[in-house]
C-alpha atoms as a PDB file:
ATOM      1  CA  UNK A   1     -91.192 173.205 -41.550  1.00  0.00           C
ATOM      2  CA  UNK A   2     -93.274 171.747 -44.290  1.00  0.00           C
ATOM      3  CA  UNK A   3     -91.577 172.912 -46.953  1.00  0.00           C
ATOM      4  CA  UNK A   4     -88.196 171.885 -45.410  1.00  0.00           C
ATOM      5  CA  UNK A   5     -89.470 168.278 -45.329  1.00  0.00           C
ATOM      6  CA  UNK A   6     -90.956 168.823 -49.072  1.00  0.00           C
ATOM      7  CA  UNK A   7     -87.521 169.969 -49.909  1.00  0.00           C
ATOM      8  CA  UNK A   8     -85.675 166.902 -48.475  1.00  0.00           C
ATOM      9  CA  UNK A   9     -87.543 164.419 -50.134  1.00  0.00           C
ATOM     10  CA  UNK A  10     -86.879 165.837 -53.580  1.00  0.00           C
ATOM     11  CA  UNK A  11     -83.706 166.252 -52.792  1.00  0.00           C
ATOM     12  CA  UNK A  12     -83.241 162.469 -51.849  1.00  0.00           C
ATOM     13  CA  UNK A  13     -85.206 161.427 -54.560  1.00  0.00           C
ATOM     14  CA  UNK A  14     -82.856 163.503 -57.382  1.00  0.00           C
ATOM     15  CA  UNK A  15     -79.847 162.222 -55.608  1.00  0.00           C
ATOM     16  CA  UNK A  16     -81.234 158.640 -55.819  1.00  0.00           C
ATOM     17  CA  UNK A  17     -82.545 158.794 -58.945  1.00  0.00           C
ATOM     18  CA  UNK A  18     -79.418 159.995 -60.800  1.00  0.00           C
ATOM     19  CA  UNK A  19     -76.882 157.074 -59.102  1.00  0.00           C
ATOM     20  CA  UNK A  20     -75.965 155.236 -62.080  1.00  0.00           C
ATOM     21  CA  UNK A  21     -76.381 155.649 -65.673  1.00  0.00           C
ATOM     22  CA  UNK A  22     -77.098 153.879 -68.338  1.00  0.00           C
ATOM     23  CA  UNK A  23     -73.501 152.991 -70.476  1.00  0.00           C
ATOM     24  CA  UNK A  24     -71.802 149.875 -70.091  1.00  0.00           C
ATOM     25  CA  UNK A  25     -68.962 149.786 -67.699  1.00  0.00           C
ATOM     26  CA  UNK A  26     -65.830 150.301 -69.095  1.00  0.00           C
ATOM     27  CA  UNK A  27     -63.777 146.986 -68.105  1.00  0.00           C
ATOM     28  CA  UNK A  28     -59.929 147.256 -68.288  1.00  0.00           C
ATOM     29  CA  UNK A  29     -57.764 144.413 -69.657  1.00  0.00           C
ATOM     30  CA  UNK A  30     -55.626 143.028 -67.215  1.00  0.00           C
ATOM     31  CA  UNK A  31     -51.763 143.978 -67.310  1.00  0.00           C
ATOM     32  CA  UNK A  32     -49.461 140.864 -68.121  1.00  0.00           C
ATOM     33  CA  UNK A  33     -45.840 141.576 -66.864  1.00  0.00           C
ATOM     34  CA  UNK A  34     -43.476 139.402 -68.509  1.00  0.00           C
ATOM     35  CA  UNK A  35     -39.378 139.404 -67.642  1.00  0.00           C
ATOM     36  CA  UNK A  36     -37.224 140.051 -69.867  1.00  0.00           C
ATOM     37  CA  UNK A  37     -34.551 137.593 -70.021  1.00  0.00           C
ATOM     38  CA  UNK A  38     -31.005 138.777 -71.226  1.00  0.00           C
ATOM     39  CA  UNK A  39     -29.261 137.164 -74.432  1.00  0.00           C
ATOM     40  CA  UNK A  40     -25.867 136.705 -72.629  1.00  0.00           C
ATOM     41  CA  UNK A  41     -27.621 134.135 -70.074  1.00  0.00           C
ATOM     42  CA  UNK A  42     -26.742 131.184 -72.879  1.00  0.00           C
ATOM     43  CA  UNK A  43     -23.124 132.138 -73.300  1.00  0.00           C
ATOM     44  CA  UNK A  44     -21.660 132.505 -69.739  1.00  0.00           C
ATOM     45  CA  UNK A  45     -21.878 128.790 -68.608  1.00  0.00           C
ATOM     46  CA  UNK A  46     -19.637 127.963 -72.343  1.00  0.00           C
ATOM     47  CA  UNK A  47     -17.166 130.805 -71.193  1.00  0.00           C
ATOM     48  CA  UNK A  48     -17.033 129.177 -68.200  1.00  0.00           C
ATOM     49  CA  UNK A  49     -16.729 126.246 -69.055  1.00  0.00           C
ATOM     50  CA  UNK A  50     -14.099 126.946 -72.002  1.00  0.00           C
ATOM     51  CA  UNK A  51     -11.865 129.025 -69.315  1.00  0.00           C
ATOM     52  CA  UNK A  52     -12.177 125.798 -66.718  1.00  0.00           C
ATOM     53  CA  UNK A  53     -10.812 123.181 -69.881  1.00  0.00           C
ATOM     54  CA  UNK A  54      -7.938 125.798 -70.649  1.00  0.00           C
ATOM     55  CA  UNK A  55      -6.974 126.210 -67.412  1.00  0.00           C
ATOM     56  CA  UNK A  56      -6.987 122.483 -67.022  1.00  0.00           C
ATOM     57  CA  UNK A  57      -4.794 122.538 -70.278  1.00  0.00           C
ATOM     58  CA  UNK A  58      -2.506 124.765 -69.339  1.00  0.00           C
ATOM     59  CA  UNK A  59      -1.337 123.142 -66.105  1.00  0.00           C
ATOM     60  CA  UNK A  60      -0.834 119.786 -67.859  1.00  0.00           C
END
């Protein structure tokens, strides 16, 4: 029974001894998520607009 007890404590003391360790903490850079926006999004409202004036033309 003694040695049982013996044998706990060591083995609580080796498991509490090796917890941590001694290099920095790596520390990962947060991830930025940026949308990509399209190219065609500044030439659709002209289309549009150009198709409205020649429509407007054309029934004249």
């Amino acid at each position: 029974m003694k040695k049982l007890v013996l044998a706990a404590a060591f083995a609580g003391a080796a498991s509490a001894a090796s917890a941590g360790s001694l290099a920095d903490p790596i520390i990962e850079a947060p991830v930025i998520v940026e949308e990509a926006s399209s190219s065609s999004n500044g030439i659709v409202l002209p289309l549009v607009l150009l198709a409205l004036l020649a429509a407007a033309v054309a029934s004249d």
